[in-house]
N, C-alpha and C. Protein backbone atom coordinates (compact mmCIF):
# COMPACT_ATOMS: atom_id res chain seq x y z
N UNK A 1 16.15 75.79 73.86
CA UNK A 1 15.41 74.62 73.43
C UNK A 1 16.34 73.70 72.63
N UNK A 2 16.18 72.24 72.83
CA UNK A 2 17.48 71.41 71.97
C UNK A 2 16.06 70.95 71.21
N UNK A 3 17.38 70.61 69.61
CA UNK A 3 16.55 70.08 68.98
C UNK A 3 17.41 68.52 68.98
N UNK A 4 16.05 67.67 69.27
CA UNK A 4 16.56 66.03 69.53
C UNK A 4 17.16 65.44 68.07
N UNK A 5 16.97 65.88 66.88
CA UNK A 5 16.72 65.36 65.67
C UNK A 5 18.25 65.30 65.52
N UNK A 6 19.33 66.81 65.93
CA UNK A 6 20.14 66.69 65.89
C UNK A 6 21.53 66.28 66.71
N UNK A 7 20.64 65.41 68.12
CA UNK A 7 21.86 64.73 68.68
C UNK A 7 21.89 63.53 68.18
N UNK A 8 23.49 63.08 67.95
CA UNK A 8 23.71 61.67 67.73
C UNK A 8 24.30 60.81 68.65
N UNK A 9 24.54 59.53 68.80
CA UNK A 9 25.00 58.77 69.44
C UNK A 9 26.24 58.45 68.79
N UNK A 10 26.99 57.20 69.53
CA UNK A 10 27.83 56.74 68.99
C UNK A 10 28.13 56.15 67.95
N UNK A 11 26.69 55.54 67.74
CA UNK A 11 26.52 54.85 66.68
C UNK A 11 26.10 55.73 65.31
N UNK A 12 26.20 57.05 65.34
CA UNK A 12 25.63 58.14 64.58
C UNK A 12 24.16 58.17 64.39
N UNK A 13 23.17 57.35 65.36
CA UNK A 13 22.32 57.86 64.88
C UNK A 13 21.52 58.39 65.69
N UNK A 14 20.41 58.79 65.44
CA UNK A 14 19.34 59.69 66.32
C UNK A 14 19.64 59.06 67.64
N UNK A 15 19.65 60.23 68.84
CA UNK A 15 20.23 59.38 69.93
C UNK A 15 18.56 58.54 70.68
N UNK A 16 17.58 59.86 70.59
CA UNK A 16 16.36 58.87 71.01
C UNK A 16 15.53 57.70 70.18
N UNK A 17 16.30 57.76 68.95
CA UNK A 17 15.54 56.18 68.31
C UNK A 17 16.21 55.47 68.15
N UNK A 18 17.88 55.45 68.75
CA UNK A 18 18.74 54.31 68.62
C UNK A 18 18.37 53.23 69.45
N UNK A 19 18.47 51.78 68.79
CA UNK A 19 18.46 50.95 69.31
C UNK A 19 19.18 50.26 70.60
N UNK A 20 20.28 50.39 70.24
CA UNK A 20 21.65 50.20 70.39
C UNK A 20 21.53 51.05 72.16
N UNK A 21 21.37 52.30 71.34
CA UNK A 21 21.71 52.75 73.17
C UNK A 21 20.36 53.17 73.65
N UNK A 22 19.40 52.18 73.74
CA UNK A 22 17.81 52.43 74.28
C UNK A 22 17.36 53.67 74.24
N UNK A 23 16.91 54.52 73.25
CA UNK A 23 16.76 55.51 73.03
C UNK A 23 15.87 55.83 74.01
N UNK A 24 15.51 56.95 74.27
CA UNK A 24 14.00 57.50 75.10
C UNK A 24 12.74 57.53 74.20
N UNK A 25 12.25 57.88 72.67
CA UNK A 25 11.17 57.23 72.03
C UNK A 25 11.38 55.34 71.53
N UNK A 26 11.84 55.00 72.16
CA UNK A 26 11.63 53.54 71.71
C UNK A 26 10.66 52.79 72.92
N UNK A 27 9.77 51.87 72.63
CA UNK A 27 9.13 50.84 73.86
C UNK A 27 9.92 50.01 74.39
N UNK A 28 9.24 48.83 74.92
CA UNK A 28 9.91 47.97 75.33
C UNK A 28 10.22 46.41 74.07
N UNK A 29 9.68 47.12 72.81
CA UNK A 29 9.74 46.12 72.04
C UNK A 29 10.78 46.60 71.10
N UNK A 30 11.53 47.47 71.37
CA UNK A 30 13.02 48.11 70.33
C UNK A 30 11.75 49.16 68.98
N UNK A 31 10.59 49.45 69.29
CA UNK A 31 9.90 50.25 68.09
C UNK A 31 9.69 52.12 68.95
N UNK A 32 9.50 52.17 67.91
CA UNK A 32 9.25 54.07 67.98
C UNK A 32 7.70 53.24 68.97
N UNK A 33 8.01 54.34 69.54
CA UNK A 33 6.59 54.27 71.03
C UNK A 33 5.07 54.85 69.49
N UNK A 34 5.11 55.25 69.42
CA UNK A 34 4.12 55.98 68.21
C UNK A 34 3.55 55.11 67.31
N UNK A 35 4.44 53.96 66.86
CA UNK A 35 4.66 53.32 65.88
C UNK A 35 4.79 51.66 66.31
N UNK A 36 4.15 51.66 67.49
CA UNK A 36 3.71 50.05 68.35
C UNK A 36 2.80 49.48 68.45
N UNK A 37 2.48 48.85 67.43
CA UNK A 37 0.71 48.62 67.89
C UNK A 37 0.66 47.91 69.13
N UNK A 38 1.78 47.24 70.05
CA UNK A 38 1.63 46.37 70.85
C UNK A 38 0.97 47.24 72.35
N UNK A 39 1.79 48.37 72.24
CA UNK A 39 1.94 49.08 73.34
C UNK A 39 0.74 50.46 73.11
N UNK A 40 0.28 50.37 71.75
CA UNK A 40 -0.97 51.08 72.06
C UNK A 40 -0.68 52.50 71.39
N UNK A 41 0.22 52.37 70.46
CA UNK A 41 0.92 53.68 69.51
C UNK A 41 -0.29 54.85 69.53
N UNK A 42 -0.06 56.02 69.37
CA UNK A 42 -0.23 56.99 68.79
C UNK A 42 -1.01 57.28 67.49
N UNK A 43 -0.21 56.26 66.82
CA UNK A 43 -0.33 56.62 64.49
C UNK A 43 -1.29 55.65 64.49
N UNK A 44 -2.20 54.62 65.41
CA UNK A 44 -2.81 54.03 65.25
C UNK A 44 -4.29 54.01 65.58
N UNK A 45 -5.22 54.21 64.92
CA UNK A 45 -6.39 54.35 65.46
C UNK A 45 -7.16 53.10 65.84
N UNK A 46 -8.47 53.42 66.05
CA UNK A 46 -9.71 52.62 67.03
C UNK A 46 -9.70 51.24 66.39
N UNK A 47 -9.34 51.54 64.89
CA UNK A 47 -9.91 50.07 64.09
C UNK A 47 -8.73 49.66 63.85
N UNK A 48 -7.44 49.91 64.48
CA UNK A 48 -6.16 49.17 64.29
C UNK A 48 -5.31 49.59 63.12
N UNK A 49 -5.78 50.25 62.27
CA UNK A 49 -4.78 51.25 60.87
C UNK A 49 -4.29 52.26 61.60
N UNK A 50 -3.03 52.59 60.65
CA UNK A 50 -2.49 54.06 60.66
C UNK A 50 -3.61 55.09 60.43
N UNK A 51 -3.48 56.03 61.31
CA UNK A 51 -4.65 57.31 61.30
C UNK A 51 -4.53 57.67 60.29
N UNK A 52 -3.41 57.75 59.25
CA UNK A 52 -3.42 58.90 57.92
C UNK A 52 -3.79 58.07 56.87
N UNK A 53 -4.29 56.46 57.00
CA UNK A 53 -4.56 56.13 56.06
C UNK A 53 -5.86 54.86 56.65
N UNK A 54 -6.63 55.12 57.20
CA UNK A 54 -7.98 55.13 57.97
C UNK A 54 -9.18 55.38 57.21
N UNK A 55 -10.09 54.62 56.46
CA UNK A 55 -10.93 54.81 55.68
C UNK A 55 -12.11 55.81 56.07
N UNK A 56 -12.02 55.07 57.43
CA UNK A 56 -13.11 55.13 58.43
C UNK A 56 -12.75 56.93 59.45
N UNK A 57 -11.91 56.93 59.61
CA UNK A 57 -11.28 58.19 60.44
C UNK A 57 -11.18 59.29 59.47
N UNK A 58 -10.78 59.06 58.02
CA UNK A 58 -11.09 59.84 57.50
C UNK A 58 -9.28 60.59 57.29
N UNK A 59 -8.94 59.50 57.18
CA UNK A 59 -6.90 59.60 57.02
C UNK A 59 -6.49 60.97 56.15
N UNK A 60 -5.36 61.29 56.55
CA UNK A 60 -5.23 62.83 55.39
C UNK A 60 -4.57 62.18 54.52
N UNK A 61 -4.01 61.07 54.02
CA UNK A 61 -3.05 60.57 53.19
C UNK A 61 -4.22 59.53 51.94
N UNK A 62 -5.40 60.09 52.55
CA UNK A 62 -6.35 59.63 51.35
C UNK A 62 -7.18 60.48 50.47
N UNK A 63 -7.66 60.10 49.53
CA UNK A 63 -7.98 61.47 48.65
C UNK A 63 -9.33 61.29 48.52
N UNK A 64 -10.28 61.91 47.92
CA UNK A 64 -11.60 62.01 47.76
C UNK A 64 -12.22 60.71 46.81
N UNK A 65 -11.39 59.68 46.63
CA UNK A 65 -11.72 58.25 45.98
C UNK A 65 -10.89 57.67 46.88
N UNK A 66 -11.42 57.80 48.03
CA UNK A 66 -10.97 56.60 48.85
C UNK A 66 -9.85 55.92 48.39
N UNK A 67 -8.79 56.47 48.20
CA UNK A 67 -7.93 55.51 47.75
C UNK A 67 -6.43 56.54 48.36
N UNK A 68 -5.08 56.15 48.13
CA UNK A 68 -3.70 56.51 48.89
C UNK A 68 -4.11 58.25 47.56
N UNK A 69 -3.58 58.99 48.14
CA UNK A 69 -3.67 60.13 47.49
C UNK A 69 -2.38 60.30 46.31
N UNK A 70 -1.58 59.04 46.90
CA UNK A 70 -0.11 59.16 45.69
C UNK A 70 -0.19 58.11 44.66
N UNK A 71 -1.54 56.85 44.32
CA UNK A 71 -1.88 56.13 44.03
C UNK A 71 -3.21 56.27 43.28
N UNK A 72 -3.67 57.34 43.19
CA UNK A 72 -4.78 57.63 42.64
C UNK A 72 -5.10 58.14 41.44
N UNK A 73 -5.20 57.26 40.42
CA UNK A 73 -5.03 57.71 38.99
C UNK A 73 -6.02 58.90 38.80
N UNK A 74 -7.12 59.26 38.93
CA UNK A 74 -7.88 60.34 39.44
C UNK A 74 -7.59 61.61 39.59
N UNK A 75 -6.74 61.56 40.90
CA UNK A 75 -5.91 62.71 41.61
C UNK A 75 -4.59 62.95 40.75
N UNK A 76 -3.51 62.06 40.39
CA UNK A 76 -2.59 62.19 39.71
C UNK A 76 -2.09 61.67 38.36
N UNK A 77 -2.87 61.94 37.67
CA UNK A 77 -3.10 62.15 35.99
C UNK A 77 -1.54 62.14 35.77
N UNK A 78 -0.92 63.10 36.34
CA UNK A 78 0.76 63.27 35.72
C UNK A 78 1.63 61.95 36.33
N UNK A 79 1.17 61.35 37.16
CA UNK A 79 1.75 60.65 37.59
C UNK A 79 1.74 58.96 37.60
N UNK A 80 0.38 58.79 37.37
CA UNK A 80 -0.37 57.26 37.24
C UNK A 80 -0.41 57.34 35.74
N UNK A 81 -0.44 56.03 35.08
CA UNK A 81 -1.06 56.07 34.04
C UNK A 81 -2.16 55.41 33.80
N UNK A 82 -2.87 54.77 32.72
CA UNK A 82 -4.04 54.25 32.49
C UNK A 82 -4.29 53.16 32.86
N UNK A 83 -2.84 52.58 32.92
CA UNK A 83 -2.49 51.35 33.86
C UNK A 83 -2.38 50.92 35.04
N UNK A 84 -2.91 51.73 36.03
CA UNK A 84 -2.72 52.24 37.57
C UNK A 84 -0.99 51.76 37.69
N UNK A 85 -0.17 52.42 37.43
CA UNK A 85 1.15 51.75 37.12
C UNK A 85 2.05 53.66 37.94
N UNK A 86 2.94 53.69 38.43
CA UNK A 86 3.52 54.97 38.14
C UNK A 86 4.14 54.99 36.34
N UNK A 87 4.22 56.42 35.88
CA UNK A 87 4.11 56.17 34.63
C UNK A 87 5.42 55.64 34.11
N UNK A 88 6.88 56.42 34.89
CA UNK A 88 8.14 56.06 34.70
C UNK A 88 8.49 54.43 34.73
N UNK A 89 7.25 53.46 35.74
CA UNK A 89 7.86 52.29 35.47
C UNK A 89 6.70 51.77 35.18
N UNK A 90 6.45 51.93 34.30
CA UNK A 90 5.06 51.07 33.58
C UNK A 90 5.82 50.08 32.52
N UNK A 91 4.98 49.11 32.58
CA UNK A 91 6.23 48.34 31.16
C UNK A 91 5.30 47.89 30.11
N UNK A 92 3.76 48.47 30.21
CA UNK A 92 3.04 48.49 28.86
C UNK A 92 3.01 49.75 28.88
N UNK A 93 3.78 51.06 29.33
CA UNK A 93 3.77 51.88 28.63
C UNK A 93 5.43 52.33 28.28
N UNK A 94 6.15 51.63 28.11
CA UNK A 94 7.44 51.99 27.68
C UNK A 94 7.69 52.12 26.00
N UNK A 95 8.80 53.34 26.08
CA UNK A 95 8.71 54.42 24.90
C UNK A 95 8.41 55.48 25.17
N UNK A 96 7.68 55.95 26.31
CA UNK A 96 6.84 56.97 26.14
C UNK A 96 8.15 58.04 26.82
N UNK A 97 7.99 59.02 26.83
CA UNK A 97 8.67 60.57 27.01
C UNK A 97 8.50 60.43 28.52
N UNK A 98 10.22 60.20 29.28
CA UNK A 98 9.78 60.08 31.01
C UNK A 98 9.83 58.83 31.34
N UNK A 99 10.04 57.20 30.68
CA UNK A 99 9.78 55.99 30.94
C UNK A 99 11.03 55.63 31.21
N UNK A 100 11.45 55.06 32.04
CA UNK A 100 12.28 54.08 32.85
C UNK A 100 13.16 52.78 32.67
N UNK A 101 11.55 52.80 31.37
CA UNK A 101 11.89 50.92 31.31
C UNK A 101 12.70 50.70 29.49
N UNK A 102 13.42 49.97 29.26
CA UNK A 102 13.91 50.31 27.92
C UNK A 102 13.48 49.00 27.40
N UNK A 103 13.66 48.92 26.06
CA UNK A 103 13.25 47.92 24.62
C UNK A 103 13.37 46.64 25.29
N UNK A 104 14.31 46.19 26.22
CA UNK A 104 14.64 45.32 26.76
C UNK A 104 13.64 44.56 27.68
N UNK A 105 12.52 45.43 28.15
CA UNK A 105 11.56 44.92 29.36
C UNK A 105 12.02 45.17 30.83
N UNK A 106 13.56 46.04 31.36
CA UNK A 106 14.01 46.03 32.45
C UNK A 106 14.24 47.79 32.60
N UNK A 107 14.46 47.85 33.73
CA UNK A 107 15.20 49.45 34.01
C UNK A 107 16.03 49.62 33.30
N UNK A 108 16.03 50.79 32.75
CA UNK A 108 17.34 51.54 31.57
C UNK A 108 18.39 51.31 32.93
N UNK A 109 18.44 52.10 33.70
CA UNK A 109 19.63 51.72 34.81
C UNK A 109 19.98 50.06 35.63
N UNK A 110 19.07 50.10 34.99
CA UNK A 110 19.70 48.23 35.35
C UNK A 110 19.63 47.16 34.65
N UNK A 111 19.62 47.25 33.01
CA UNK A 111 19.74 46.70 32.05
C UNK A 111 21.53 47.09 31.44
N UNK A 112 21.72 46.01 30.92
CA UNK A 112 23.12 45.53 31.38
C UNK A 112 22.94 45.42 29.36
N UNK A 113 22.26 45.22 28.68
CA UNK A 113 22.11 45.03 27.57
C UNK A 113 22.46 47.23 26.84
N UNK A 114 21.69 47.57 27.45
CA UNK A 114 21.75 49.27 27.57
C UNK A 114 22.55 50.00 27.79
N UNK A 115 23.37 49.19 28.86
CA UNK A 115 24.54 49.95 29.62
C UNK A 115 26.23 49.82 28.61
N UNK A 116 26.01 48.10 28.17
CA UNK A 116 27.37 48.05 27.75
C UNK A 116 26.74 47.84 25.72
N UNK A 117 27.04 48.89 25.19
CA UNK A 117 26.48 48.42 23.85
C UNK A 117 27.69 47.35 23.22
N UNK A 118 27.33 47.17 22.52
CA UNK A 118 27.75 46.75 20.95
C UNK A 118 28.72 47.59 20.34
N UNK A 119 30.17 47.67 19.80
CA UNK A 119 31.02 48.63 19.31
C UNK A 119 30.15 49.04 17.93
N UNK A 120 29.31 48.06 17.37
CA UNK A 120 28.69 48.92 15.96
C UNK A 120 27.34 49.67 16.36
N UNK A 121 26.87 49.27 17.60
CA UNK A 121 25.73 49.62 18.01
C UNK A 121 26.26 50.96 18.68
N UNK A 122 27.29 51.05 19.36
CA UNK A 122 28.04 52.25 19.74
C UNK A 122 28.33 53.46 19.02
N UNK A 123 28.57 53.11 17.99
CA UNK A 123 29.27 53.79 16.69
C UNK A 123 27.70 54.62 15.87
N UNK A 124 27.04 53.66 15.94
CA UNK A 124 25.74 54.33 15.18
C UNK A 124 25.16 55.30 15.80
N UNK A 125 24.91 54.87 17.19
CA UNK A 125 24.28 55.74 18.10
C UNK A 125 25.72 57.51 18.35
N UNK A 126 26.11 57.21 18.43
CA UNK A 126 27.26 58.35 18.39
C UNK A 126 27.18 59.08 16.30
N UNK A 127 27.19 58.22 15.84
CA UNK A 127 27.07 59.11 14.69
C UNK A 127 25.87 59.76 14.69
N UNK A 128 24.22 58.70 14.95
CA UNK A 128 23.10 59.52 14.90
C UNK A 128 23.09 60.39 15.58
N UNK A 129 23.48 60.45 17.09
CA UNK A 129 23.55 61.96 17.64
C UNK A 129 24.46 63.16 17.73
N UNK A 130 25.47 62.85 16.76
CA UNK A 130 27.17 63.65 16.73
C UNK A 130 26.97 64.53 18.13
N UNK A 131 27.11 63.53 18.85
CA UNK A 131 28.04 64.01 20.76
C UNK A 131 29.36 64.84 19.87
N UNK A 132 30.30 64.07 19.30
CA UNK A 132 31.14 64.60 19.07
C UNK A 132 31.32 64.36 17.72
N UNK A 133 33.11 64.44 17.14
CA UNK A 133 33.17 63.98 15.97
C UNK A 133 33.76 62.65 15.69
N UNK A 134 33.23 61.63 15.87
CA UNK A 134 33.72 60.24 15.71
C UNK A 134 34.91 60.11 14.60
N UNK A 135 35.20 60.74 13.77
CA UNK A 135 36.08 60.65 12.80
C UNK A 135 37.81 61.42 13.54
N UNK A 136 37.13 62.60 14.50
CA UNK A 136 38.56 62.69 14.98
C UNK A 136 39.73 62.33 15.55
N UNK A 137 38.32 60.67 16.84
CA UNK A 137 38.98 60.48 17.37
C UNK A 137 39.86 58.88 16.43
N UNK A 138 41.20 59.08 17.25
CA UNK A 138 42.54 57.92 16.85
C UNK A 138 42.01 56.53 16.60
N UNK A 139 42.67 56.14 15.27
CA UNK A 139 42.02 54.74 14.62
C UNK A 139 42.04 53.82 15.76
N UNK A 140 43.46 53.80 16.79
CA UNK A 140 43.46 52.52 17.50
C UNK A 140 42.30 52.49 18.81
N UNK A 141 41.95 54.01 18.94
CA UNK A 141 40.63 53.86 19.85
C UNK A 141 39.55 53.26 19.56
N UNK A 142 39.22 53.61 18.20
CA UNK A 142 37.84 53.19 17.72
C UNK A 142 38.31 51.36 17.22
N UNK A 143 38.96 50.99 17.07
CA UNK A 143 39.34 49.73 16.76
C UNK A 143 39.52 48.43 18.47
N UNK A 144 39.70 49.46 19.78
CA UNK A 144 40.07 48.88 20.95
C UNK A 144 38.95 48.36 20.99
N UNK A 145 38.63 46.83 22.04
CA UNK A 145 37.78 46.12 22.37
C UNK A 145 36.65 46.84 23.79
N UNK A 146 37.51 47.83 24.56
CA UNK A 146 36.54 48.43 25.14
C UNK A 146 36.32 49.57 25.36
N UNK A 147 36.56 50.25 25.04
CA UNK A 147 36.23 51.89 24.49
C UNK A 147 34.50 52.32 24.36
N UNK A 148 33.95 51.02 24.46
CA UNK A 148 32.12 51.62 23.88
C UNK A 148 31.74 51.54 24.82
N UNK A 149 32.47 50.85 25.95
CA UNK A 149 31.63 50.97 27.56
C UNK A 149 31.00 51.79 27.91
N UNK A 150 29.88 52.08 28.55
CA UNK A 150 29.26 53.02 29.71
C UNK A 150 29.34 52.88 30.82
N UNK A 151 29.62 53.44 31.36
CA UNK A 151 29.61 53.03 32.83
C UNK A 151 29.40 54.37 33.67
């Protein structure tokens, strides 16, 4: 028995959903045959939605409040917050233990204010948490203009 998932093409990718070299699951519109509403897909039911998320069909990707089962403050307490928000990027709930978003109003990883401190703002934060011993290291380090980088 072959498994299709693992032949590739030239182009490295799945050889039956490549574009490129007309795969055997693709239509005549370059889409996954399954995944066509033109041609009459599979994932699509009577009333024109995806079957797994089908109010009416009764989708498995919905939960007992009619609603996405990964979206359902209800169902996922650990995960939603009070804000129907996921909780990691909520930005009226930042601070909290697990949050994403920093003092700034943006992603800790993509706040640029977070990433590159301040050499005194550097210095404090390294003393309040003694990472190491700031006093050991060489005067002309702690005196260099970029030494507090993060990156």
């Amino acid at each position: 028995m072959v498994n299709h998932a693992t032949q590739k093409c030239q182009h490295n990718r799945r050889k039956d959903l490549c574009k490129d070299c007309g795969g055997s699951l693709l239509c005549a519109h370059k889409i996954q045959k399954s995944y066509c509403r033109k041609c009459g897909g599979s994932a699509f039911c009577q009333h024109g939605k995806r079957k797994s998320y089908c109010l009416k069909c009764g989708g498995r990707l919905l939960c007992k409040h009619d609603k996405r089962k990964d979206k359902c403050r209800e169902c996922c307490t650990e995960i939603i917050c009070q804000h129907n928000n996921r909780k990691t990027y909520c930005r009226k709930c930042k601070g909290e233990k697990g949050n994403l978003i920093c003092s700034h109003d943006r992603r800790k990883d993509r706040c640029h204010d977070c990433r590159y401190l301040s050499p005194e703002k550097f210095r404090e934060v390294v003393i309040s948490s003694m990472c190491f011993n700031v006093f050991a290291l060489p005067e002309e380090l702690l005196n260099s203009d970029d030494w507090y980088k993060i990156s």
